[in-house]
N, C-alpha and C. Protein backbone atom coordinates (compact mmCIF):
# COMPACT_ATOMS: atom_id res chain seq x y z
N UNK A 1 23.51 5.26 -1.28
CA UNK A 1 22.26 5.99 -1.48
C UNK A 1 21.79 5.88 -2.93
N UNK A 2 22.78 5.96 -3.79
CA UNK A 2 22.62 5.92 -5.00
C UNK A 2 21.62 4.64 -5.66
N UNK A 3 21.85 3.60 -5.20
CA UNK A 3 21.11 2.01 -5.37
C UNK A 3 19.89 1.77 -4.54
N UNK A 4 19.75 3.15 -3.60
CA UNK A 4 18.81 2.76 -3.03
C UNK A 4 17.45 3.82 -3.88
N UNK A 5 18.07 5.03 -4.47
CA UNK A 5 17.10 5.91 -5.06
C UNK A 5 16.84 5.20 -6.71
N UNK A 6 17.78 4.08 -7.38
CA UNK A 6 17.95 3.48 -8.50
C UNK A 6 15.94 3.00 -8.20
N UNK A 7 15.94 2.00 -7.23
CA UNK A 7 14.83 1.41 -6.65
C UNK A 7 13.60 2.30 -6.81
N UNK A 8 13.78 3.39 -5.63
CA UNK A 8 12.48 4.24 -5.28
C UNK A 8 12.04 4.62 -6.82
N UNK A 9 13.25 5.31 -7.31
CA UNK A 9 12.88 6.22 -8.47
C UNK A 9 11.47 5.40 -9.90
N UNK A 10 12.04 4.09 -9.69
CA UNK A 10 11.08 3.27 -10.69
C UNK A 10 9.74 3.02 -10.31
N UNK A 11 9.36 3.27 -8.92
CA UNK A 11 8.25 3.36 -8.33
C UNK A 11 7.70 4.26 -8.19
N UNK A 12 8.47 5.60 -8.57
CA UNK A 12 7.53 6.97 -8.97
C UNK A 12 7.07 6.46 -10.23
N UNK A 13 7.49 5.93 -10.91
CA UNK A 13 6.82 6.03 -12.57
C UNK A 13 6.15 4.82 -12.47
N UNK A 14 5.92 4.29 -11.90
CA UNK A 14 4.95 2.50 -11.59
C UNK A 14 3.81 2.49 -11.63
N UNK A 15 3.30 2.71 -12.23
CA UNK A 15 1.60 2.73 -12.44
C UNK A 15 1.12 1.95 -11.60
N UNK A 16 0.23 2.21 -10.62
CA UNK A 16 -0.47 0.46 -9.94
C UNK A 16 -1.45 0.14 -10.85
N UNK A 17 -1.18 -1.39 -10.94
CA UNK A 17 -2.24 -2.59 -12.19
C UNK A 17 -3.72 -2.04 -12.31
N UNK A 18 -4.21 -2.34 -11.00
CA UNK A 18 -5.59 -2.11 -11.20
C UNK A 18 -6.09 -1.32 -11.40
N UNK A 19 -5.99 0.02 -11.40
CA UNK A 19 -5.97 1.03 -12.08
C UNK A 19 -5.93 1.05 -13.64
N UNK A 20 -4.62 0.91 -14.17
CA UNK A 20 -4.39 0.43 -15.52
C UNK A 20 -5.73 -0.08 -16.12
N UNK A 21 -5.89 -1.25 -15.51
CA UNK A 21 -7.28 -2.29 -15.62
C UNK A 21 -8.22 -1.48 -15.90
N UNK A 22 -8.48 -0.89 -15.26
CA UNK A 22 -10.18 0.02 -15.09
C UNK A 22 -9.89 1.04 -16.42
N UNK A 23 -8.69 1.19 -16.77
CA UNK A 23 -8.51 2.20 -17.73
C UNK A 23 -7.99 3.57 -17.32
N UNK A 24 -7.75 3.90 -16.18
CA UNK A 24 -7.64 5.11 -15.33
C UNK A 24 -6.59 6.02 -16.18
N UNK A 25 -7.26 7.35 -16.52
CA UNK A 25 -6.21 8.13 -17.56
C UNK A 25 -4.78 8.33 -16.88
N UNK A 26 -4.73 9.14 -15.67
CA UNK A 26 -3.70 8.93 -14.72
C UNK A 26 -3.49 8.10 -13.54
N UNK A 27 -3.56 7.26 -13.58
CA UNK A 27 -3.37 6.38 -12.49
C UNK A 27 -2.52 6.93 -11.67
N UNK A 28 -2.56 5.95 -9.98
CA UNK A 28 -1.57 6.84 -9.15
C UNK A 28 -0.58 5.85 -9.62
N UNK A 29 0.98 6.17 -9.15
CA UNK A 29 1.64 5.09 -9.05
C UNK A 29 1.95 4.53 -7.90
N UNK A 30 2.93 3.58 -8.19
CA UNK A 30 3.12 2.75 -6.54
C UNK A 30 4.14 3.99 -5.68
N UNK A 31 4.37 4.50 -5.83
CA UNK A 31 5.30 5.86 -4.82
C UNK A 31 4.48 6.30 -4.19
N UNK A 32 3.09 6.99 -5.22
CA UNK A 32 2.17 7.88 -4.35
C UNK A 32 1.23 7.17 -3.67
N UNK A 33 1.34 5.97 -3.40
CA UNK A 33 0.43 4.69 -3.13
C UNK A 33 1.21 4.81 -2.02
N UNK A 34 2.50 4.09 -2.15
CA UNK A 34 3.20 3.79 -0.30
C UNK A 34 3.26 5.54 0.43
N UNK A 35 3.36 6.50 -0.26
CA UNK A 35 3.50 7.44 0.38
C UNK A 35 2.27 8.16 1.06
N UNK A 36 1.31 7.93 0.48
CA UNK A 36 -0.39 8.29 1.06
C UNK A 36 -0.43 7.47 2.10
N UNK A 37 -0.15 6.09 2.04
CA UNK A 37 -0.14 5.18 3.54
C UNK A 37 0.64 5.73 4.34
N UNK A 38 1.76 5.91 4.10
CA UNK A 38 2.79 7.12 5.42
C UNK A 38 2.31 8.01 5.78
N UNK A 39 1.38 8.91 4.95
CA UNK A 39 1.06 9.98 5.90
C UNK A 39 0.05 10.13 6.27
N UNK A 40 -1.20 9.12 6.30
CA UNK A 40 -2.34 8.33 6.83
C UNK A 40 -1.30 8.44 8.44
N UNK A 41 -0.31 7.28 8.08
CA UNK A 41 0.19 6.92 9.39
C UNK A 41 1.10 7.66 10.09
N UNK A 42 1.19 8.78 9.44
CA UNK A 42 1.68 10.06 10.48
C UNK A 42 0.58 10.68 10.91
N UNK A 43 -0.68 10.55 10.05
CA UNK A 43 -2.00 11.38 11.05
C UNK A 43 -1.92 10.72 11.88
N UNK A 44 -2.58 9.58 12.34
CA UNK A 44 -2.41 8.92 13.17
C UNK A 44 -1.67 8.56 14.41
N UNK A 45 -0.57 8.63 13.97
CA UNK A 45 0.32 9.04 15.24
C UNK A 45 -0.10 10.13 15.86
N UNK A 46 -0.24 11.09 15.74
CA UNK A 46 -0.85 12.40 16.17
C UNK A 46 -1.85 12.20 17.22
N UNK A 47 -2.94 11.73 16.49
CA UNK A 47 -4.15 11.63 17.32
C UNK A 47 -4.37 10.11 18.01
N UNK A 48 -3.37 9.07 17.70
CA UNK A 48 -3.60 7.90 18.34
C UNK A 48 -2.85 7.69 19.23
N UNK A 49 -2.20 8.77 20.11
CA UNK A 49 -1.29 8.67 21.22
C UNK A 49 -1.65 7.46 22.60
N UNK A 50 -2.73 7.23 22.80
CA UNK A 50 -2.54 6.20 23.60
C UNK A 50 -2.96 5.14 23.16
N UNK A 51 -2.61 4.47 21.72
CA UNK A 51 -2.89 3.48 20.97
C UNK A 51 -1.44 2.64 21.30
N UNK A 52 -1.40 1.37 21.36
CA UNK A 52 -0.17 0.41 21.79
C UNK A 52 0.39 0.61 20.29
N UNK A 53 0.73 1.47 19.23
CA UNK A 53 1.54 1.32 17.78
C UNK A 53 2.94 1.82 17.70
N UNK A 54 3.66 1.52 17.34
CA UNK A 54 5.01 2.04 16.91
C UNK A 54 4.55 2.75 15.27
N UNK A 55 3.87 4.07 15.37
CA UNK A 55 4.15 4.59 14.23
C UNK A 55 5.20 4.59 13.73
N UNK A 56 6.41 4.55 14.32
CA UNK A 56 7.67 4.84 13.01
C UNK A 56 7.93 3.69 12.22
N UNK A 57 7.57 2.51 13.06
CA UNK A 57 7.81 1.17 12.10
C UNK A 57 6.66 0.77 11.45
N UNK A 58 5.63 1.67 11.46
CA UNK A 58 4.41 1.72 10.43
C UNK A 58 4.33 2.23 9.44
N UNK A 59 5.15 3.77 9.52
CA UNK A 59 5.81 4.26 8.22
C UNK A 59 6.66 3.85 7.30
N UNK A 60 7.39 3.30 8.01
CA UNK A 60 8.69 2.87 7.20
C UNK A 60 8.35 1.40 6.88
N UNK A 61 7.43 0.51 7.26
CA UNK A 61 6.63 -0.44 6.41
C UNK A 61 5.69 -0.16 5.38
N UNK A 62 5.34 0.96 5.92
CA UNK A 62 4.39 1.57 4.61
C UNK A 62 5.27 1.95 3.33
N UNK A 63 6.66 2.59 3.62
CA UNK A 63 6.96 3.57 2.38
C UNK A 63 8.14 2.11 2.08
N UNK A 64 8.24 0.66 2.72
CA UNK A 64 9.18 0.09 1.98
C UNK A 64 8.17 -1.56 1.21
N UNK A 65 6.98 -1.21 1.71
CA UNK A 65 6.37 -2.23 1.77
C UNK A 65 6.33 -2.81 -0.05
N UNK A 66 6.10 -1.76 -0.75
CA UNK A 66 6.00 -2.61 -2.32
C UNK A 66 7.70 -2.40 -2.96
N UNK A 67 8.61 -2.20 -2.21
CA UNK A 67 9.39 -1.81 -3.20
C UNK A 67 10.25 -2.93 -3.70
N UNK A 68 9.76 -4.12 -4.01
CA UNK A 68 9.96 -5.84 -4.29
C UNK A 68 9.14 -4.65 -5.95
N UNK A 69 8.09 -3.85 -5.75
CA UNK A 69 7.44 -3.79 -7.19
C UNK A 69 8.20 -3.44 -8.45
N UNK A 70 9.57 -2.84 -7.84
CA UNK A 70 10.71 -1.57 -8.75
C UNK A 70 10.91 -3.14 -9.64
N UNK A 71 11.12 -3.93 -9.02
CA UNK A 71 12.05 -5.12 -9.98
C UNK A 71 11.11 -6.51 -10.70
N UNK A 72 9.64 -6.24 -10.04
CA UNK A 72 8.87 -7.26 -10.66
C UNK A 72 7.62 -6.43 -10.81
N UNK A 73 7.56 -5.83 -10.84
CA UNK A 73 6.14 -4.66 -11.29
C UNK A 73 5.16 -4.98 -10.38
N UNK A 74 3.87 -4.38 -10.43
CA UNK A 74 3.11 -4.43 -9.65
C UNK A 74 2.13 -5.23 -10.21
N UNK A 75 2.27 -6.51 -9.52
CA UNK A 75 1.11 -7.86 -9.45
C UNK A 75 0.07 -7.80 -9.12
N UNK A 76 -1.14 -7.79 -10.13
CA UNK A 76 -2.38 -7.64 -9.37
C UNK A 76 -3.03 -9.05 -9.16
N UNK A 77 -3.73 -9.71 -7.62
CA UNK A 77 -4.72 -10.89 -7.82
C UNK A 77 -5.15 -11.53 -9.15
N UNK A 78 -5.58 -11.13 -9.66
CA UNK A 78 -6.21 -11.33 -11.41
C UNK A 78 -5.41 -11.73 -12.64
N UNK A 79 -3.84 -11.45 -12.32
CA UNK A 79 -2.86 -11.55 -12.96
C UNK A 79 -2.22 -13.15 -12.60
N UNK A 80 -2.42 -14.04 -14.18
CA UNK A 80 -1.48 -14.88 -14.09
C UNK A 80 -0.54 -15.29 -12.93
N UNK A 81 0.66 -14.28 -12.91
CA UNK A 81 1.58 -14.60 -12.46
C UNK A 81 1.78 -14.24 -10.64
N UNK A 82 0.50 -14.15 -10.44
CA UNK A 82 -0.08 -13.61 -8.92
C UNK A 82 0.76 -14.78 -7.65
N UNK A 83 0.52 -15.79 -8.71
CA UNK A 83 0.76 -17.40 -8.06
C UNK A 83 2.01 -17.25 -7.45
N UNK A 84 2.91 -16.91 -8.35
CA UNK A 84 4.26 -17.16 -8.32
C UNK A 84 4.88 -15.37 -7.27
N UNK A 85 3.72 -14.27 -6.91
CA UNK A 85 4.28 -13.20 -6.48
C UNK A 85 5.08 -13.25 -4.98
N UNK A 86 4.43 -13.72 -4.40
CA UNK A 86 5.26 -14.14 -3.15
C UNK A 86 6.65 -14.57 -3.08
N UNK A 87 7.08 -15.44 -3.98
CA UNK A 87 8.38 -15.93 -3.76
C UNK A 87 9.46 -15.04 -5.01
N UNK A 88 8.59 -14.21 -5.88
CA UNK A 88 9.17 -13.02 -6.43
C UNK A 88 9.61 -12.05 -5.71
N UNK A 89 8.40 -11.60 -4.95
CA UNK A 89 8.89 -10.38 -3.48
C UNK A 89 10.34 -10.62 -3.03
N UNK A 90 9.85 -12.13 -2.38
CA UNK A 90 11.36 -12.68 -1.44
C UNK A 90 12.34 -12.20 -2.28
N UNK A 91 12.59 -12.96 -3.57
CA UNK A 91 13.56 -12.77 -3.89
C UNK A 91 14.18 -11.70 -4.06
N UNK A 92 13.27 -10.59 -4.25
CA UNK A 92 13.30 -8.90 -5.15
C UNK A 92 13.80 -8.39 -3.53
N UNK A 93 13.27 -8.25 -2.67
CA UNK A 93 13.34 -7.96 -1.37
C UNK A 93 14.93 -8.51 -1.22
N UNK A 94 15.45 -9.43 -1.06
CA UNK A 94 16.71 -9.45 -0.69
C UNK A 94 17.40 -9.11 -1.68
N UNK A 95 17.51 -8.96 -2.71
CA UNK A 95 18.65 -8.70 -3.45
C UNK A 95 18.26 -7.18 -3.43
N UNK A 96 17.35 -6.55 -3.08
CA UNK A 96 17.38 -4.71 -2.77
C UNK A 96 17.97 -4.44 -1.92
N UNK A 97 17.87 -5.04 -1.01
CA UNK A 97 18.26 -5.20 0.81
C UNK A 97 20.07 -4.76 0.74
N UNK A 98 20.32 -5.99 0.02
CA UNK A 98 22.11 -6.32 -0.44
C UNK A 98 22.44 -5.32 -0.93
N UNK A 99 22.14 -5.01 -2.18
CA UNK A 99 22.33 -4.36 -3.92
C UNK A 99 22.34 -2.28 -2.94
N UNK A 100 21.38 -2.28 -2.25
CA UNK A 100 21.07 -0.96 -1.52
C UNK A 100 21.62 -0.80 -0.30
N UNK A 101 22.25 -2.10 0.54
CA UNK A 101 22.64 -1.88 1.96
C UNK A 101 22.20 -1.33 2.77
N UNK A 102 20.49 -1.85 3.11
CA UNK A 102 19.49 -1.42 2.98
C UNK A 102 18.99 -2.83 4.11
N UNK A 103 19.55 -3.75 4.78
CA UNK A 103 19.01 -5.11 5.44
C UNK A 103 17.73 -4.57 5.96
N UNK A 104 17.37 -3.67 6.75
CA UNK A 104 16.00 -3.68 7.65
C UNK A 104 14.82 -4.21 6.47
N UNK A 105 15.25 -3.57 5.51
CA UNK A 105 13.65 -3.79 4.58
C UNK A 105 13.53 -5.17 4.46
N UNK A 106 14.53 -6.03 4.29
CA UNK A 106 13.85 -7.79 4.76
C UNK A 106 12.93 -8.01 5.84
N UNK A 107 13.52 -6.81 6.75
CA UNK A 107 12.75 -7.42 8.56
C UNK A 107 11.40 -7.10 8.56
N UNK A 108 11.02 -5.45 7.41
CA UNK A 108 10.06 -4.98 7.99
C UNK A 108 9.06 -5.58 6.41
N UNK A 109 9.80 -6.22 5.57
CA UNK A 109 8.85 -6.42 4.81
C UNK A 109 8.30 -8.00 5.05
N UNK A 110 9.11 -8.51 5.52
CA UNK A 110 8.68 -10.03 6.65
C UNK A 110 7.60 -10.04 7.63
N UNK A 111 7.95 -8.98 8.58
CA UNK A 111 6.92 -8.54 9.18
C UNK A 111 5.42 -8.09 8.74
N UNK A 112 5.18 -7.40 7.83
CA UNK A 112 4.72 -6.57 6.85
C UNK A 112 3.50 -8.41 5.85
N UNK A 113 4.56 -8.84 5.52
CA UNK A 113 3.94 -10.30 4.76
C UNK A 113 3.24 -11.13 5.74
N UNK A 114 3.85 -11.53 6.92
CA UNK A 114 3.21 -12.00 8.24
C UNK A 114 1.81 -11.61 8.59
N UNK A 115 1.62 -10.60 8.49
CA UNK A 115 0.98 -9.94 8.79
C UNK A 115 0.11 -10.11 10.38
N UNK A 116 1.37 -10.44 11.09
CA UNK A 116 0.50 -10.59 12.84
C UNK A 116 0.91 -9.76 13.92
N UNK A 117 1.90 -8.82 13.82
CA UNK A 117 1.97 -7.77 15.09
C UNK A 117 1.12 -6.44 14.30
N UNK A 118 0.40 -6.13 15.45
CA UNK A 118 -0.30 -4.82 15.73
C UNK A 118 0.33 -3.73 14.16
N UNK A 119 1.19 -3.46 14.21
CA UNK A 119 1.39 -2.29 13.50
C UNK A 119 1.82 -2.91 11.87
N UNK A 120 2.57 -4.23 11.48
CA UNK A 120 1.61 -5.10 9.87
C UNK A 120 0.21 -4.83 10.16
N UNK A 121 -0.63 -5.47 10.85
CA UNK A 121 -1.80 -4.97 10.51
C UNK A 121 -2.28 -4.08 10.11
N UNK A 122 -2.07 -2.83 11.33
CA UNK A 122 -2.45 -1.95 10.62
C UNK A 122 -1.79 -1.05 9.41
N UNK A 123 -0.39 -1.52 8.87
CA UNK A 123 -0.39 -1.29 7.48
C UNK A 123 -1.12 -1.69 6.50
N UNK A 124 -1.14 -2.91 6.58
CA UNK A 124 -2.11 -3.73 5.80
C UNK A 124 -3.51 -2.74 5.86
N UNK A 125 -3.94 -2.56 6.69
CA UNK A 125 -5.74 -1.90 6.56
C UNK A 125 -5.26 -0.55 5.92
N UNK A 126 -4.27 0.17 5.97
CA UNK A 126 -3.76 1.29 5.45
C UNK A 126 -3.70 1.72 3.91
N UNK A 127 -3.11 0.13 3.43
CA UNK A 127 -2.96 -0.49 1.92
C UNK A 127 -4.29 -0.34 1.59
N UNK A 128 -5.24 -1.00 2.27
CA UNK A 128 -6.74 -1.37 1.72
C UNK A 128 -7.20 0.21 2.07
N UNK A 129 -7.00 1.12 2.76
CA UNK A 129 -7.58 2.43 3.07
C UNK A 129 -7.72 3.46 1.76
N UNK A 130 -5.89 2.82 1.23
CA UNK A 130 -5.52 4.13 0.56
C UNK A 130 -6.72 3.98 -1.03
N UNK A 131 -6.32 2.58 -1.59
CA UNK A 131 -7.01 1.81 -2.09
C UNK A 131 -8.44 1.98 -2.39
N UNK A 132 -9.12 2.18 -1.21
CA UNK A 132 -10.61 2.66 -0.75
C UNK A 132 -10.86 4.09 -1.14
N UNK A 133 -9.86 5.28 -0.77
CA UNK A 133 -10.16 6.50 -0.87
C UNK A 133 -10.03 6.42 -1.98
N UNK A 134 -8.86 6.13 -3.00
CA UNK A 134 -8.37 6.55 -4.32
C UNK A 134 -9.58 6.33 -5.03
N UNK A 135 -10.38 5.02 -4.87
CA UNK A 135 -11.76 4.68 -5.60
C UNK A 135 -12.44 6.01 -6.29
N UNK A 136 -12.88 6.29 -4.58
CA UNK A 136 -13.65 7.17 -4.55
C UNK A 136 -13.46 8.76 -5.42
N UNK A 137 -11.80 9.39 -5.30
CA UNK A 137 -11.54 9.59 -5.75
C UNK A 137 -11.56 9.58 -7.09
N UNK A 138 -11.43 8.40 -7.99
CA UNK A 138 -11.12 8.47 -9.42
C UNK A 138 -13.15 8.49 -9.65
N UNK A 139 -13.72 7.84 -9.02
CA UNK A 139 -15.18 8.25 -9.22
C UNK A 139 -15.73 9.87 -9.14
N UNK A 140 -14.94 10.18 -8.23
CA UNK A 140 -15.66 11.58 -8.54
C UNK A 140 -15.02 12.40 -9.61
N UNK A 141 -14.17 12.08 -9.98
CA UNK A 141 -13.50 12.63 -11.19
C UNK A 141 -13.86 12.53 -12.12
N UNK A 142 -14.52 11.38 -12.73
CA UNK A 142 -15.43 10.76 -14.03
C UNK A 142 -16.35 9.60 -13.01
N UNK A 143 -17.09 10.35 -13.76
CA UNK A 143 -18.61 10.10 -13.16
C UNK A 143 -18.84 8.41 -14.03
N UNK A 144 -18.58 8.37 -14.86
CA UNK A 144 -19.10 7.02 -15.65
C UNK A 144 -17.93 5.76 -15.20
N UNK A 145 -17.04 5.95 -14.19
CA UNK A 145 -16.33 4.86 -13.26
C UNK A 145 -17.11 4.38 -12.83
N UNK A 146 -17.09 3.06 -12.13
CA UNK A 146 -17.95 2.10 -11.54
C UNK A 146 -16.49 1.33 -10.62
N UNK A 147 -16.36 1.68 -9.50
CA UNK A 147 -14.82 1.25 -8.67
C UNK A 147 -15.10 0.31 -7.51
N UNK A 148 -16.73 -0.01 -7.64
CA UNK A 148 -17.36 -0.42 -6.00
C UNK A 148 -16.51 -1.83 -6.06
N UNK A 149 -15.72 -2.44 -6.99
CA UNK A 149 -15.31 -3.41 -6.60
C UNK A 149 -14.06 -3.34 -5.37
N UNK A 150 -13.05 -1.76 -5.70
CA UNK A 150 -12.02 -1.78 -5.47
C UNK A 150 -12.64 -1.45 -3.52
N UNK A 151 -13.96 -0.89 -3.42
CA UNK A 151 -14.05 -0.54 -2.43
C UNK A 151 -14.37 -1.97 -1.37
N UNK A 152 -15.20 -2.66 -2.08
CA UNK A 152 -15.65 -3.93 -1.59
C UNK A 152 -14.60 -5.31 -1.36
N UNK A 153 -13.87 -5.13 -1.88
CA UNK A 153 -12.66 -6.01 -1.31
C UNK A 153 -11.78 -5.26 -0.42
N UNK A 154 -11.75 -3.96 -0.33
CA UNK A 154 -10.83 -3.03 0.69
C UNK A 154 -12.11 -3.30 2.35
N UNK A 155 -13.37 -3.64 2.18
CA UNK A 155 -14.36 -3.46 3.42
C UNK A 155 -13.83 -5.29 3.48
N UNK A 156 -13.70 -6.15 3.07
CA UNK A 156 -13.86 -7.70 3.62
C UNK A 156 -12.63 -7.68 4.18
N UNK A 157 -11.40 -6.87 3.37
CA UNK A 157 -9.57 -6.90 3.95
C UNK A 157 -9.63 -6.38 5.23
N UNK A 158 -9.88 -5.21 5.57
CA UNK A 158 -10.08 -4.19 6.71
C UNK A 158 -9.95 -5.28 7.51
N UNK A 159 -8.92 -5.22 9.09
CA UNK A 159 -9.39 -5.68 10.25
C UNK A 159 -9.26 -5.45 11.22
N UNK A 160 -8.33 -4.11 10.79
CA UNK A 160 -8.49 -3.80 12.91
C UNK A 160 -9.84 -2.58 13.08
N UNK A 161 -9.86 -2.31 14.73
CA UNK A 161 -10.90 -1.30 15.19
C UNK A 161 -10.44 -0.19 14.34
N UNK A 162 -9.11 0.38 14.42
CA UNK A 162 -8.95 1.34 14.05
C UNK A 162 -9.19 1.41 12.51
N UNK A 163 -8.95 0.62 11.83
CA UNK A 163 -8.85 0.89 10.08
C UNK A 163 -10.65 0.90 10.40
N UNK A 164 -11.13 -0.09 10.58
CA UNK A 164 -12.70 0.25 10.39
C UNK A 164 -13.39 1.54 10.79
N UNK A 165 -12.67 2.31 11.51
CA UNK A 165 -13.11 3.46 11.77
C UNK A 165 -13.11 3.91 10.96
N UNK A 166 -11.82 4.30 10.52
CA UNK A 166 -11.06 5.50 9.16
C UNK A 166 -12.17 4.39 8.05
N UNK A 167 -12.38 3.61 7.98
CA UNK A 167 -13.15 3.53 6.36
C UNK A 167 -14.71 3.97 6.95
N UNK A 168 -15.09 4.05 8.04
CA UNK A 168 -16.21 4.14 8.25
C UNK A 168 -16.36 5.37 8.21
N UNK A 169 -15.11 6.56 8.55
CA UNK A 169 -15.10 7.63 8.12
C UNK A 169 -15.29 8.27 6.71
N UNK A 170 -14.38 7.46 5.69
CA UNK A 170 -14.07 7.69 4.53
C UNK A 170 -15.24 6.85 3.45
N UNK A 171 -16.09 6.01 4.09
CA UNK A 171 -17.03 5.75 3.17
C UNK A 171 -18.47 7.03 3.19
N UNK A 172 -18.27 7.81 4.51
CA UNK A 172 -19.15 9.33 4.41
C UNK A 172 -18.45 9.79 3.11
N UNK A 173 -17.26 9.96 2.70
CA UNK A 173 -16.84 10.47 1.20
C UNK A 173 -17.57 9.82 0.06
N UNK A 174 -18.16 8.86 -0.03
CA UNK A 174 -19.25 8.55 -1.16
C UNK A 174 -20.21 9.49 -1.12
N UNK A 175 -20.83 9.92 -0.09
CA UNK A 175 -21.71 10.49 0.11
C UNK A 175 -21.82 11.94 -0.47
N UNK A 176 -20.52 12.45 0.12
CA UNK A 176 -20.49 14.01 -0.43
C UNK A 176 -19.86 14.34 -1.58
């Protein structure tokens, strides 16, 4: 347990990049990032009962999905070394897996990278959800933000029915 909280614990203090970027006084970090997607995807379970999803392996893709970030930080698109992030993950991903005794997180972060059964997906739109709200969020907080980028690449990512809902929901939050 101990090697496995070594991990989590560096991802409470992980600033996510793009944030940083924009200048954001408190940024969220990557903890409260995978953990807002978990409990997105525990609402959901709730009310999406006759949806074909395995919420539990949506959660637990959600809350293991960046944790490749504890050992190579959090890579943003824009960043140099973006090129090379994929085969960083891999590597970061198995030696957590080992190092934590911890194997599923290879399966579900494979799955998760794939991104082709039903419930990767809809993590993935979850990622781009949380992403979407936080925008909005740090905009209404300071008014002189300008975030429409972070929102506008979260609307082209989006692809299932269901995530387009929830943003179609959550873009009424610009509004109010």
């Amino acid at each position: 347990m101990r090697r496995l909280l070594f991990y989590t614990e560096k991802l409470k203090h992980l600033p996510r990049s793009g944030w940083l970027r924009k200048k954001i006084q408190t940024p969220e970090t990557v903890a409260a990032h995978s953990w807002q997607m978990a409990m997105m995807a525990m609402q959901l379970s709730r009310t999406m009962i006759k949806e074909n999803y395995d919420f539990d392996k949506i959660i637990r893709m959600c809350l293991c999905h960046d944790i490749a970030e504890s050992l190579i930080g959090d890579i943003t698109p824009l960043e140099e070394a973006y090129a090379k992030k994929q085969e960083a993950e891999k590597s970061a991903i198995n030696f957590i897996a080992e190092d934590a005794d911890i194997p599923e997180i290879i399966i579900l972060f494979r799955e998760y990278e794939e991104n082709k059964t039903p419930e990767a997906q809809l993590a993935h739109d979850l990622d781009k959800l949380d992403m979407y709200a936080q925008s909005i969020d740090y905009e209404k907080k300071d008014q002189t933000l300008d975030l429409s980028e972070f929102r506008q690449s979260a609307e082209k990512e989006i692809k299932t029915p269901l995530g387009k809902a929830i943003l179609k929901d959550l873009s009424r939050g610009l509004k109010a």
